[in-house]
C-alpha atoms as a PDB file:
ATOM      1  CA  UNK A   1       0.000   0.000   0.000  1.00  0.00           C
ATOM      2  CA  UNK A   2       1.704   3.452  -1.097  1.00  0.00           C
ATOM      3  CA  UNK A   3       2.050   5.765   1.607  1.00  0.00           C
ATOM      4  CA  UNK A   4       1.181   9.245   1.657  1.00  0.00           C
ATOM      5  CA  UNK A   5       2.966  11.980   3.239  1.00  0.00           C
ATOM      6  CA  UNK A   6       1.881  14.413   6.368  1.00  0.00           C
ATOM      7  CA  UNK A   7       1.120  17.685   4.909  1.00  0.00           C
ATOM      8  CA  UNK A   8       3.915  19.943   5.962  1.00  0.00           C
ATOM      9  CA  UNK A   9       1.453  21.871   8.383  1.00  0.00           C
ATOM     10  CA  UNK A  10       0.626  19.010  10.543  1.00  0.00           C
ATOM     11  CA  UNK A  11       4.051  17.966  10.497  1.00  0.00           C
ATOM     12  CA  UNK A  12       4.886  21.015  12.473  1.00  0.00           C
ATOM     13  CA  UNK A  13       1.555  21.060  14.866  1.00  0.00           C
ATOM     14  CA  UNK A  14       2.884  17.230  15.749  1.00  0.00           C
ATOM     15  CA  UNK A  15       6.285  19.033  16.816  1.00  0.00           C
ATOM     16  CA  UNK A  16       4.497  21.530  18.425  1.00  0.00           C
ATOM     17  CA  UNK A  17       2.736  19.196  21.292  1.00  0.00           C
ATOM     18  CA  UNK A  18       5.569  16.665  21.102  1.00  0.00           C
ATOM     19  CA  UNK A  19       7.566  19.574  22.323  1.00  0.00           C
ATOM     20  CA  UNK A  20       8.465  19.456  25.979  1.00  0.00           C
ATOM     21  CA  UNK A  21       8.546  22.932  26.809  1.00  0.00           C
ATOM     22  CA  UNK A  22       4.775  23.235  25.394  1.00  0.00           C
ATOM     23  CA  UNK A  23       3.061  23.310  28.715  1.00  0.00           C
ATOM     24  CA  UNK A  24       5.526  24.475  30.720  1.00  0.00           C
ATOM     25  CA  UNK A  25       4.385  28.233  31.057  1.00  0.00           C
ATOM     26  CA  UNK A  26       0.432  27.030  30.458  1.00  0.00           C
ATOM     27  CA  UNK A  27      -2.079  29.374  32.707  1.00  0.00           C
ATOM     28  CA  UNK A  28      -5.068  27.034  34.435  1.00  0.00           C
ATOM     29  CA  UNK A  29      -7.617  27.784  37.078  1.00  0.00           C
ATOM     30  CA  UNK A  30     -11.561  28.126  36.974  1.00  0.00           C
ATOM     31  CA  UNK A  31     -13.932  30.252  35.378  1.00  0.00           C
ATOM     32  CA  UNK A  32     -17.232  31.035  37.230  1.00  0.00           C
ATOM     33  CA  UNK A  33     -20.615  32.980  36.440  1.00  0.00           C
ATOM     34  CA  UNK A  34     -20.986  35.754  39.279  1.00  0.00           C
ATOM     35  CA  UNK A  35     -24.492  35.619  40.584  1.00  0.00           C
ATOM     36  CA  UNK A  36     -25.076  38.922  40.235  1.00  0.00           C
ATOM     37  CA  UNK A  37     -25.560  38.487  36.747  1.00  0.00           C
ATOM     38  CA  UNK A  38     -28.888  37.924  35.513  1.00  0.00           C
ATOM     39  CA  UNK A  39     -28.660  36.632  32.040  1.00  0.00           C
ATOM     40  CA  UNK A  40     -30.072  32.998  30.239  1.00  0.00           C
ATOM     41  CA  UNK A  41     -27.538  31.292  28.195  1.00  0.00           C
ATOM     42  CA  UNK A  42     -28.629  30.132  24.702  1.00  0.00           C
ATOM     43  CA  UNK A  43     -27.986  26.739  23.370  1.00  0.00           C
ATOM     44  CA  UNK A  44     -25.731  28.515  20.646  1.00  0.00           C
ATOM     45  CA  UNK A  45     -23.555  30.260  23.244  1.00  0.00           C
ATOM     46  CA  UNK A  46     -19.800  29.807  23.347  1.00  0.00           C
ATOM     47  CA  UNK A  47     -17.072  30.182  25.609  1.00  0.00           C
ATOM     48  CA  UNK A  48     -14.174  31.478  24.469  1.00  0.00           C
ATOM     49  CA  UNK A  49     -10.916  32.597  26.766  1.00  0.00           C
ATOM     50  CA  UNK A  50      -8.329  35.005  25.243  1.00  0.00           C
ATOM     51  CA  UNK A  51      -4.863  36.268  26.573  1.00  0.00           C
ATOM     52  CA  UNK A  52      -2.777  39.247  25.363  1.00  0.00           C
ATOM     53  CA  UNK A  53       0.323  40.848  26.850  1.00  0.00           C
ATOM     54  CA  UNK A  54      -0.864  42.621  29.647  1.00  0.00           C
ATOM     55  CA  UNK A  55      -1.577  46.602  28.903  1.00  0.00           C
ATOM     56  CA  UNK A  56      -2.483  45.511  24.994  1.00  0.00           C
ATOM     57  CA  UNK A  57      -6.464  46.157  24.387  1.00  0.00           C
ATOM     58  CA  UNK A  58      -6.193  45.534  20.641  1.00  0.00           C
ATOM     59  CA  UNK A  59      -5.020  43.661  17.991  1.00  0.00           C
ATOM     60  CA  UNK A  60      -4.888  39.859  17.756  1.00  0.00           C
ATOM     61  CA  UNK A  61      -4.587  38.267  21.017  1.00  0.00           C
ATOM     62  CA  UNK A  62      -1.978  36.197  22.091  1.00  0.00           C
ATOM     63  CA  UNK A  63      -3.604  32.859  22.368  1.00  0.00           C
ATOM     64  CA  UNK A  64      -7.067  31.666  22.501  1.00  0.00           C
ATOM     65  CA  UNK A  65      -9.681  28.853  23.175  1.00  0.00           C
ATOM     66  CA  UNK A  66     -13.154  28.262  22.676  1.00  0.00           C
ATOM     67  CA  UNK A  67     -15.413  25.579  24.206  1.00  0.00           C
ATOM     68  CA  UNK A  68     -18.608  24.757  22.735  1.00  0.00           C
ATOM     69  CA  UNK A  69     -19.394  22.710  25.756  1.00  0.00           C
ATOM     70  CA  UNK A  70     -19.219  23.778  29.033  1.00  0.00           C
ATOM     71  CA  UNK A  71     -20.682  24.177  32.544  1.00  0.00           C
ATOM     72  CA  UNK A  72     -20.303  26.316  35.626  1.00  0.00           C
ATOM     73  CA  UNK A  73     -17.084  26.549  37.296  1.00  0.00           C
ATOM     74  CA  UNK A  74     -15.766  25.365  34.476  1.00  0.00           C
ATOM     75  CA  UNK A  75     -11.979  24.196  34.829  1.00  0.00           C
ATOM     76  CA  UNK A  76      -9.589  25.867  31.810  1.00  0.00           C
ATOM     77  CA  UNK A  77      -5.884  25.635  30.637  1.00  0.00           C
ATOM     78  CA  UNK A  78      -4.226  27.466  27.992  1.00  0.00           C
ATOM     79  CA  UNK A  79      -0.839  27.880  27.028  1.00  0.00           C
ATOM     80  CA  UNK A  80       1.768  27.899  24.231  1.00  0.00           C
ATOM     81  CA  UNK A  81      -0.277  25.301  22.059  1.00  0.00           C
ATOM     82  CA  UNK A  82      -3.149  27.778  22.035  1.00  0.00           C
ATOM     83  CA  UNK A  83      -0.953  30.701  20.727  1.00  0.00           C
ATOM     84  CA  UNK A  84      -2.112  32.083  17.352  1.00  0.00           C
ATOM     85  CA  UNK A  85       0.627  33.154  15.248  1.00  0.00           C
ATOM     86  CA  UNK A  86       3.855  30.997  14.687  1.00  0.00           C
ATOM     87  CA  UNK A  87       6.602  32.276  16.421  1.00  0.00           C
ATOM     88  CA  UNK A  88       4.776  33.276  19.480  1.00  0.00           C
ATOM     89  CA  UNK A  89       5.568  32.779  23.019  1.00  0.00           C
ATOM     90  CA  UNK A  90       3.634  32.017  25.563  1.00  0.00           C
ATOM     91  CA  UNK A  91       5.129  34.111  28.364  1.00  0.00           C
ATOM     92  CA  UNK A  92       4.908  37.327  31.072  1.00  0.00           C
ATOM     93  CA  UNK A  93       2.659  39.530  32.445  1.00  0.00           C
ATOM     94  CA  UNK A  94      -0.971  38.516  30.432  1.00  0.00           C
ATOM     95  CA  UNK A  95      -4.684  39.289  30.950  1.00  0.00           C
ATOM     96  CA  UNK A  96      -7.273  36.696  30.677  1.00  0.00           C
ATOM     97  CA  UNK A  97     -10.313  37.635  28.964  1.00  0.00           C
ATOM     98  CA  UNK A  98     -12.994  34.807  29.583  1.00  0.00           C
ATOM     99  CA  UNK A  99     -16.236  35.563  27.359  1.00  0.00           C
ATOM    100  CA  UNK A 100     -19.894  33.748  27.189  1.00  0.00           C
ATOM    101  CA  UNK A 101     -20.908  34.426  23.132  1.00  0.00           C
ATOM    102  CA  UNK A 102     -24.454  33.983  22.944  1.00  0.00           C
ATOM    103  CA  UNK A 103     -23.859  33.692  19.476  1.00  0.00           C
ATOM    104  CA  UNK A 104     -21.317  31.393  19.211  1.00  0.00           C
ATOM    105  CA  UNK A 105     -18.840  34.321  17.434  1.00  0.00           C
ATOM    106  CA  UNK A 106     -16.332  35.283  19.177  1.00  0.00           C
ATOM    107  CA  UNK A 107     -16.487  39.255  18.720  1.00  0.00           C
ATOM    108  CA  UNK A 108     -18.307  40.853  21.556  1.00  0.00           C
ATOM    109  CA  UNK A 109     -21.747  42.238  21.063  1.00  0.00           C
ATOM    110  CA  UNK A 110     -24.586  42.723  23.929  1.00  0.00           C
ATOM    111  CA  UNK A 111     -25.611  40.411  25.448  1.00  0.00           C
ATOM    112  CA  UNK A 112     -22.594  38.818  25.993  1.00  0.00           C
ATOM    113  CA  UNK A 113     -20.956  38.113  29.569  1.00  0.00           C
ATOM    114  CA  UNK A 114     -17.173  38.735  30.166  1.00  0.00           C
ATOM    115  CA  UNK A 115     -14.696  38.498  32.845  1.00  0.00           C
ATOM    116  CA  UNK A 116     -10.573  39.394  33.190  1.00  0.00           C
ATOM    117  CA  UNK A 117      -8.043  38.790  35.376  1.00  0.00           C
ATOM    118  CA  UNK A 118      -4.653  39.619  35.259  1.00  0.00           C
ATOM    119  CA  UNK A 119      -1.948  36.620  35.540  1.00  0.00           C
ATOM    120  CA  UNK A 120       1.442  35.160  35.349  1.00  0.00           C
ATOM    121  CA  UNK A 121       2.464  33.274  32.871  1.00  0.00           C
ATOM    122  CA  UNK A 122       2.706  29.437  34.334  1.00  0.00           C
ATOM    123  CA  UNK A 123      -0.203  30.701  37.094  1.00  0.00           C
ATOM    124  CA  UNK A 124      -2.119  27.942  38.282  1.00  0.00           C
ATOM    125  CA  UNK A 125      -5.613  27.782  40.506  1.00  0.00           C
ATOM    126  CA  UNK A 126      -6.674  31.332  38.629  1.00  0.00           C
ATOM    127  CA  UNK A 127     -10.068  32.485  39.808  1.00  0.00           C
ATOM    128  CA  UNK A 128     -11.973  34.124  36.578  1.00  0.00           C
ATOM    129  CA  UNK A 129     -15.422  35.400  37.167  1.00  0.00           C
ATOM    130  CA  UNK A 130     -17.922  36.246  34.507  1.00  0.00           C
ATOM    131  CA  UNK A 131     -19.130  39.363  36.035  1.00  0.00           C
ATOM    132  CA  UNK A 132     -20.140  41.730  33.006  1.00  0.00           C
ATOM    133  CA  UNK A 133     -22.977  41.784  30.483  1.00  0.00           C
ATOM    134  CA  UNK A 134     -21.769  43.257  27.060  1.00  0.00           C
ATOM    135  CA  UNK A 135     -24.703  46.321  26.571  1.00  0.00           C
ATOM    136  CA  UNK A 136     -25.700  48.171  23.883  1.00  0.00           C
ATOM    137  CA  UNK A 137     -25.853  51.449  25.576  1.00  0.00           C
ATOM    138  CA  UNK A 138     -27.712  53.262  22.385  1.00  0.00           C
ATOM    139  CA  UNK A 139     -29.717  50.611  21.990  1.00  0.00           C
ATOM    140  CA  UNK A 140     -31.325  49.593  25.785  1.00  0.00           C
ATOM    141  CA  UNK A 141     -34.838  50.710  26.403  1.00  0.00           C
ATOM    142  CA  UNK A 142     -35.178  52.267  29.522  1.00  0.00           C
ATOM    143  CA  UNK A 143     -38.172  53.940  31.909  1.00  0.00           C
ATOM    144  CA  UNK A 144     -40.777  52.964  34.485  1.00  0.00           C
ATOM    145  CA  UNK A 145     -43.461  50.689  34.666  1.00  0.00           C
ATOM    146  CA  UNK A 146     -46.602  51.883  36.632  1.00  0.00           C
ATOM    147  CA  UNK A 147     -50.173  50.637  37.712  1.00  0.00           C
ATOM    148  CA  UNK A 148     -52.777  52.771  37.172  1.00  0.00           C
ATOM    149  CA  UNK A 149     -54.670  53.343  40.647  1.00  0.00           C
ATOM    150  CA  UNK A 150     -58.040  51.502  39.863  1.00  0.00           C
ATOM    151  CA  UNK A 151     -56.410  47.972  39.677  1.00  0.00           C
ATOM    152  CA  UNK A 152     -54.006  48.263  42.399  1.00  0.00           C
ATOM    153  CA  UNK A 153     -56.024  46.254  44.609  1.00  0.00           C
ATOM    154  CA  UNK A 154     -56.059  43.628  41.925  1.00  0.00           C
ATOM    155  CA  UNK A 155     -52.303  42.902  42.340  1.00  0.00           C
ATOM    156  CA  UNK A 156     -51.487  39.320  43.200  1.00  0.00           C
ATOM    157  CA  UNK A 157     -48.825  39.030  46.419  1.00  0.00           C
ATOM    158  CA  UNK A 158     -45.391  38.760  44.875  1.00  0.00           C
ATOM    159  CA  UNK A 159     -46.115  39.573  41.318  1.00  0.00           C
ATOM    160  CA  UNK A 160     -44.249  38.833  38.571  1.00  0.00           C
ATOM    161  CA  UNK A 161     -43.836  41.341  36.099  1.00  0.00           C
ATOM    162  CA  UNK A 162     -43.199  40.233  32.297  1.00  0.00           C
ATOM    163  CA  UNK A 163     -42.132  42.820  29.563  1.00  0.00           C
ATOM    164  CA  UNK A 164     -41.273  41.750  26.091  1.00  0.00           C
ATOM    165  CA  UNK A 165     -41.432  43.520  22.673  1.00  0.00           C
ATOM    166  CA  UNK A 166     -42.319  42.650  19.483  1.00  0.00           C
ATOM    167  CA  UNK A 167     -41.856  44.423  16.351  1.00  0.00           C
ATOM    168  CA  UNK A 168     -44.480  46.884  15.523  1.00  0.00           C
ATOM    169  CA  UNK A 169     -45.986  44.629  12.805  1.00  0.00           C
ATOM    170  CA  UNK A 170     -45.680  41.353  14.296  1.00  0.00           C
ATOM    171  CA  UNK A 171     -48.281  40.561  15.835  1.00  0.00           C
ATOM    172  CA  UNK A 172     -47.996  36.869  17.056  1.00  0.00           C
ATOM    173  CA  UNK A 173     -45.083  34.048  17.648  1.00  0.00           C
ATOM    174  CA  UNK A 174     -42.183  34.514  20.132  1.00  0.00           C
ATOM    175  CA  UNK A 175     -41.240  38.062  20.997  1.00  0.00           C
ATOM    176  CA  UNK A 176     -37.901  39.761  20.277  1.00  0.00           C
ATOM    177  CA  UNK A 177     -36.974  40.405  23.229  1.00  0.00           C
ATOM    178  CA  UNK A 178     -38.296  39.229  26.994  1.00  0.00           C
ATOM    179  CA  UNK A 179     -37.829  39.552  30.901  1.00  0.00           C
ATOM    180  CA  UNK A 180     -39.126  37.811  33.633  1.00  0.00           C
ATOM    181  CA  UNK A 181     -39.122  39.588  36.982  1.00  0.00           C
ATOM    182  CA  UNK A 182     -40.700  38.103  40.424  1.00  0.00           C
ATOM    183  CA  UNK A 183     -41.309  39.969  43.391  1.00  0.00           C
ATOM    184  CA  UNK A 184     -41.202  43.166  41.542  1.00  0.00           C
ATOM    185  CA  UNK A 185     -42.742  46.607  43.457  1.00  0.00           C
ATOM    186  CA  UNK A 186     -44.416  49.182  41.293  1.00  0.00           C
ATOM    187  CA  UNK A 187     -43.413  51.863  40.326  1.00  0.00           C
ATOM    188  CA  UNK A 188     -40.686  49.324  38.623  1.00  0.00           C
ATOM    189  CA  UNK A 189     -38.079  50.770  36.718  1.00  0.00           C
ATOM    190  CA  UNK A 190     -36.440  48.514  34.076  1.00  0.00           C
ATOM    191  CA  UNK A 191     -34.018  48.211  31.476  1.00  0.00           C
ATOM    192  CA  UNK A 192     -34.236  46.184  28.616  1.00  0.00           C
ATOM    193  CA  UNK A 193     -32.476  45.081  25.195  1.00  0.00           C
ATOM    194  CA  UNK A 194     -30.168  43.485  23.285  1.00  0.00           C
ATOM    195  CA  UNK A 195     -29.036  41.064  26.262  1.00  0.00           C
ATOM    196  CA  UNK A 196     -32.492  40.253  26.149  1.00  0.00           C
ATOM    197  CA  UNK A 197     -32.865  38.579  22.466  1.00  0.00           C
ATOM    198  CA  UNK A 198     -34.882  35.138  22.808  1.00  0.00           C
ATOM    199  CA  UNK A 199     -32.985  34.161  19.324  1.00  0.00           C
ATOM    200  CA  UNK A 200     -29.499  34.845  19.165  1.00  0.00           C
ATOM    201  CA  UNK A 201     -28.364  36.909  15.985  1.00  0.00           C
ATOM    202  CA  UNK A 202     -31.674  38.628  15.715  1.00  0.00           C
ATOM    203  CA  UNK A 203     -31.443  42.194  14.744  1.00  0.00           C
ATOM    204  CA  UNK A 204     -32.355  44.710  17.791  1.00  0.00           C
ATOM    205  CA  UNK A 205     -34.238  47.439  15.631  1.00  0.00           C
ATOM    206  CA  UNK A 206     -37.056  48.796  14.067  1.00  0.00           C
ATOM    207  CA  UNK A 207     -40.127  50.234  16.276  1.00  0.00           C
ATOM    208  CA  UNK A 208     -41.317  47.926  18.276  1.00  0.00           C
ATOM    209  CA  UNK A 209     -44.572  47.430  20.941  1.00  0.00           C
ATOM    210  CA  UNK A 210     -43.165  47.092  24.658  1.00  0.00           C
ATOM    211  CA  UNK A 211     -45.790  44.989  26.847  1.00  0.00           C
ATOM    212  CA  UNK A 212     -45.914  44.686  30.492  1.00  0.00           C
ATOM    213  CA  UNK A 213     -47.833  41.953  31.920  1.00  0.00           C
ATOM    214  CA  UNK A 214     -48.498  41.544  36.106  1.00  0.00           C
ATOM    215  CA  UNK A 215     -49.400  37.829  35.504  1.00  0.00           C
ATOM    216  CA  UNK A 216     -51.636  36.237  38.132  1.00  0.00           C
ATOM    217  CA  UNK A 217     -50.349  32.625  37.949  1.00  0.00           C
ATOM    218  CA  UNK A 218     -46.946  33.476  36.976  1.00  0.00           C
ATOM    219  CA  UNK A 219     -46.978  31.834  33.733  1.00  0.00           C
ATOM    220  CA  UNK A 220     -46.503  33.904  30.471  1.00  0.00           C
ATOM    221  CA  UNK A 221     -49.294  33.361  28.753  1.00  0.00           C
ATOM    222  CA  UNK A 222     -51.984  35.878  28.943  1.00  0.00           C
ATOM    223  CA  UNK A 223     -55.022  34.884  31.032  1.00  0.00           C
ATOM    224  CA  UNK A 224     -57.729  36.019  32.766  1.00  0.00           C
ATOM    225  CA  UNK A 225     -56.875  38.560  35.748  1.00  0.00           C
ATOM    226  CA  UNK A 226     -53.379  39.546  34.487  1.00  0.00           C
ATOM    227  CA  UNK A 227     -52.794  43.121  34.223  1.00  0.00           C
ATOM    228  CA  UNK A 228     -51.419  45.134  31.107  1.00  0.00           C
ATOM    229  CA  UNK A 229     -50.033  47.654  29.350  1.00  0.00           C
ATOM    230  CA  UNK A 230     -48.482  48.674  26.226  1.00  0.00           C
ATOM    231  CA  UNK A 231     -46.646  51.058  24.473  1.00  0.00           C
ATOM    232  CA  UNK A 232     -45.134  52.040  21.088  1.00  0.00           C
ATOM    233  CA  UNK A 233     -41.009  52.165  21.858  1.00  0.00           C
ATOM    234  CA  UNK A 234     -37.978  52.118  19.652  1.00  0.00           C
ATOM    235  CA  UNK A 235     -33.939  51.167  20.328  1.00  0.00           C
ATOM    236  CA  UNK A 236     -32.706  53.825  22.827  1.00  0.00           C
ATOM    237  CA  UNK A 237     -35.783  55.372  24.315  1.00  0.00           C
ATOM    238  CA  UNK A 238     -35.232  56.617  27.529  1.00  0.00           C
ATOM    239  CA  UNK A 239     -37.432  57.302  29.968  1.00  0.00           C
ATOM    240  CA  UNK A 240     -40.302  55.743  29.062  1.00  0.00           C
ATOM    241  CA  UNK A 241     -43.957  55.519  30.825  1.00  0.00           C
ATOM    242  CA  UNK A 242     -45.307  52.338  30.751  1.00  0.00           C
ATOM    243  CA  UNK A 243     -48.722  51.728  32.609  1.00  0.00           C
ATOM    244  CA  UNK A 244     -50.400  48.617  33.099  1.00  0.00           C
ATOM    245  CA  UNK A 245     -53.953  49.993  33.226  1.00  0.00           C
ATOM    246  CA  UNK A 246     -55.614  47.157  31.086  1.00  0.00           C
ATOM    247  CA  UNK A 247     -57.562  43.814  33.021  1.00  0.00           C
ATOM    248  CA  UNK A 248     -57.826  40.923  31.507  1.00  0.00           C
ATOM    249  CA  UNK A 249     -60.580  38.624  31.319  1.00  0.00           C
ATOM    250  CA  UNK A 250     -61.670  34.769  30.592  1.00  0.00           C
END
């Protein structure tokens, strides 16, 4: 049977992990989700982990990884075999970038969650915690949700406030965006957007219809004795009145 040769690039990636020195200045530890952040994690989400020199925002980083499955803590390494350009070494001061892509693409957009820390090459037992939402500052939409005064006394005991939006000519099928909120006091004021996408990748834009629903069996479907309100919004509204002055019934 004629043999055929390695291609001359995986010739050199075998040399590359044969190489003793490979893992010698590797950086490993765990990265965690701080509970302060409030986010859902698609199914198409990504976790990538980058390191540059430390002090060097831009540009190609130094070396990088992404996992397509992972859970919280979730245990990493990376090191020299992770590096991106030939000819680069895996060593010094560095800063760890760990980010959660809900899109599975590794440039940052909102809605994504990031974390740094600032190592030694060769650290071990690094702490990394996911503490940051990516947010579209011109595009959240902000304000305050009130009740009007004649169905206060319908209120349920810890409600749970829903808001979603659609755009302004869709009128049925999964909103564009959604939060749930329990134990919520009114007046509630809220921020939502492009960290709130149900489908990852879907454009942020366009007017839209906010809704705000006090739901009486917590559940998101509308039924009798929830509470509404609505009102026309667009990407980067600010201070926006939203009153739930409408009663539903069976």
């Amino acid at each position: 049977m004629k043999e055929h040769p390695l291609p001359e690039s995986l010739k050199k990636e075998f040399a590359r992990k044969s190489d003793p020195n490979a893992h010698k200045n590797d950086v490993s530890g765990t990265i965690s989700m701080s509970p302060e952040v409030r986010a859902t994690i698609h199914p198409s989400a990504g976790l990538f982990l980058f390191a540059r020199p430390r002090g060097v925002e831009s540009g190609p980083p130094l070396a990088v990884r992404k996992h397509g499955i992972f859970d919280f803590p979730f245990e990493f390494e990376i090191g020299q075999l992770n590096t991106m350009m030939e000819g680069s070494v895996f060593e010094g001061n560095l800063t760890l970038t760990a980010r959660l892509d809900q899109d599975g693409n590794r440039k940052s957009s909102p809605g994504d969650i990031e974390g740094k820390v600032d190592v030694q090459a060769g650290d071990k037992k690094v702490k990394l915690v996911l503490d940051k939402v990516v947010e579209g500052e011109s595009l959240n939409i902000q304000g305050t949700v009130r009740i009007s005064e004649g169905l206060k006394n319908k209120m349920p005991e810890n409600p749970t406030l829903f808001l979603f939006v659609r755009s302004l000519d869709v009128k049925r099928g999964p909103p564009l965006a959604v939060q749930r909120l329990p134990q919520i006091e009114m007046p509630f004021k809220f921020l939502l957007g492009p960290q709130d996408i149900m489908i990852p990748g879907t454009p942020f834009d366009g007017p839209m219809l906010l809704t705000g629903r006090i739901d009486a069996d917590g559940d998101a479907r509308v039924g009798p004795g929830d509470i509404e309100g609505f009102v026309k919004v667009k990407p980067g509204d600010k201070n926006v009145e939203l009153f739930l002055n409408h009663l539903t019934e069976g």
